[in-house]
Protein backbone atom coordinates (compact mmCIF):
# COMPACT_ATOMS: atom_id res chain seq x y z
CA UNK A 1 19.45 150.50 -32.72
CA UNK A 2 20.50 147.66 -30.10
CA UNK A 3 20.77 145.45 -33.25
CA UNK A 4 22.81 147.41 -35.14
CA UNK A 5 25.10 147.82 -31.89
CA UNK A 6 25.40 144.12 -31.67
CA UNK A 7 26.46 143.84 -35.37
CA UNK A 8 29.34 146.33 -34.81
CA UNK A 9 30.41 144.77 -31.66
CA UNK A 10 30.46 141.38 -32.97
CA UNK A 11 32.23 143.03 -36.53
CA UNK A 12 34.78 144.59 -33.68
CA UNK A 13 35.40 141.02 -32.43
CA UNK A 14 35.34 139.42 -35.41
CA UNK A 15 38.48 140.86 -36.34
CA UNK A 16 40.24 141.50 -33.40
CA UNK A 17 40.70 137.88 -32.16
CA UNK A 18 43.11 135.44 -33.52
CA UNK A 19 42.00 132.76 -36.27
CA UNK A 20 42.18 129.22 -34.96
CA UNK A 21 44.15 127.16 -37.01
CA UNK A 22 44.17 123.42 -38.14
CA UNK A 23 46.38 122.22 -35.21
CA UNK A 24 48.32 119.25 -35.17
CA UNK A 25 46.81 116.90 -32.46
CA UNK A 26 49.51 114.42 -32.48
CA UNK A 27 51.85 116.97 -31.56
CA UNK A 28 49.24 118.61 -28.42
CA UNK A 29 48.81 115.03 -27.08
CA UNK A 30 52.47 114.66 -26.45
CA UNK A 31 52.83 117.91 -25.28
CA UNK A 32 49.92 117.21 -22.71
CA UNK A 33 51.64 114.00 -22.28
CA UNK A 34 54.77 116.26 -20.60
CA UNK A 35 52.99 118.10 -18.74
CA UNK A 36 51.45 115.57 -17.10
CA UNK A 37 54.72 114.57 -15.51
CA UNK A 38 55.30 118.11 -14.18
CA UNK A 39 53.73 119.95 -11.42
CA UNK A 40 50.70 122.44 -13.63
CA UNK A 41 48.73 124.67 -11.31
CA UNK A 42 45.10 124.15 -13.45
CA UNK A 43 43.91 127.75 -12.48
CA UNK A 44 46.82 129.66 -14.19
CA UNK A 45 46.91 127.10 -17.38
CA UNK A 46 45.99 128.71 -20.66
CA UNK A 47 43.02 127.67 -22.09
CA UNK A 48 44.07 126.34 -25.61
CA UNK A 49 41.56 126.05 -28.19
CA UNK A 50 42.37 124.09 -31.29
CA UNK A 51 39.36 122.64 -34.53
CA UNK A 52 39.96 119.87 -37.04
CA UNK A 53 36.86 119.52 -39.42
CA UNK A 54 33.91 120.31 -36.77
CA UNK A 55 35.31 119.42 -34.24
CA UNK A 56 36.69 121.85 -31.16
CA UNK A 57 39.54 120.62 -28.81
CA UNK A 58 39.57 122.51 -25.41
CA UNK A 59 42.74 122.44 -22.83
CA UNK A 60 42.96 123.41 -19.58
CA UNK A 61 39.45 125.14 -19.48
CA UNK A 62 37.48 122.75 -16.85
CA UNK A 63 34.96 124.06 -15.33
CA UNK A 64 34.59 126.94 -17.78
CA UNK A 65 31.70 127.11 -20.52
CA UNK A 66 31.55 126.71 -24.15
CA UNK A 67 29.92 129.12 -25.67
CA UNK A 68 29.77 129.83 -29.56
CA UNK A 69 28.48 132.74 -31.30
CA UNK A 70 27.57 133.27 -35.12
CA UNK A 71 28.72 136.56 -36.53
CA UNK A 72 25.57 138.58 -36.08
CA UNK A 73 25.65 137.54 -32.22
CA UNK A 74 23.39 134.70 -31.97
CA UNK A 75 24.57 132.08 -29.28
CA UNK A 76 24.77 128.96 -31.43
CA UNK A 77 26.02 126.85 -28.60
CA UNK A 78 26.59 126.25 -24.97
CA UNK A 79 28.03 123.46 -22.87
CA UNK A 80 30.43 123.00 -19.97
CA UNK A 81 33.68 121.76 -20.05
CA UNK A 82 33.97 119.04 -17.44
CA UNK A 83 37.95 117.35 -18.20
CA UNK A 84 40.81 119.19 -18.34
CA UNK A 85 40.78 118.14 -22.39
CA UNK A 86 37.14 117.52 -24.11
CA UNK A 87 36.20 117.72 -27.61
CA UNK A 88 32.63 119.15 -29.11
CA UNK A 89 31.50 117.64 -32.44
CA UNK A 90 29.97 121.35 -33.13
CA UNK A 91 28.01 120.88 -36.45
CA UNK A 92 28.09 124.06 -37.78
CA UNK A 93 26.98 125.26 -41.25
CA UNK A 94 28.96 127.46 -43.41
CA UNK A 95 30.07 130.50 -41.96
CA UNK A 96 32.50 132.65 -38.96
CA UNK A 97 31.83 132.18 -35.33
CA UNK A 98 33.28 133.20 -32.42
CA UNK A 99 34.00 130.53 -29.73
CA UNK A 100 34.89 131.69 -26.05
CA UNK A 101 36.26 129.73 -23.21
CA UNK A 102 36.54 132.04 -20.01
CA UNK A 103 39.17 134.44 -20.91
CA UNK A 104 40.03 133.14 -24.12
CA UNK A 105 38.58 134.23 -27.17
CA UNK A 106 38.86 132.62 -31.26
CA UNK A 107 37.80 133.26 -34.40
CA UNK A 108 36.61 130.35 -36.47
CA UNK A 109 35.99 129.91 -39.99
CA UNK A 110 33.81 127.08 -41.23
CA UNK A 111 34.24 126.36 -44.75
């Protein structure tokens, strides 16, 4: 029964969070470029998560955890952030995950 409750949570999840797109990184590294120049409190930044290939791109999350989930619940990964941008070479196999940063919650697709 606890299984089964897990599935439907994670099912729930699954399709309640936004998709993370194919972001272009030349365009975020400017943008962090500008901020850096400007007065950012770091506690009230949003986390931004962005993937290219296998790879994850976190923002404004350090001092938060990593944590990735496969779609039946299993924690697949865990690590903590320790910049204010980091990237994780995730090497996942084919399939949708759920990665969470504090607050902020994404679907991922690995194709």
């Amino acid at each position: 029964m606890d299984k089964i409750l897990k599935i439907v949570f994670f099912i729930a999840l699954f399709f309640s969070v936004p998709e993370i797109s194919y972001a272009n990184w030349a365009e975020e590294e400017k943008d962090s470029k500008e901020l850096k120049g400007s007065l950012v409190n770091d506690e009230t930044a949003e986390v931004e998560i962005s993937v290219k290939g296998g790879i994850v791109k976190i923002l404004n999350a350090k001092g938060h955890m990593l944590e990735v989930y496969s779609i039946t619940g299993i924690r697949v990964k865990l690590a903590r952030i320790e910049n204010m941008s980091q990237t994780f070479d995730l090497n996942l196999t084919k399939g949708c995950y759920i990665i969470k940063v504090g607050r902020t919650t994404r679907k991922l697709n690995v194709l």
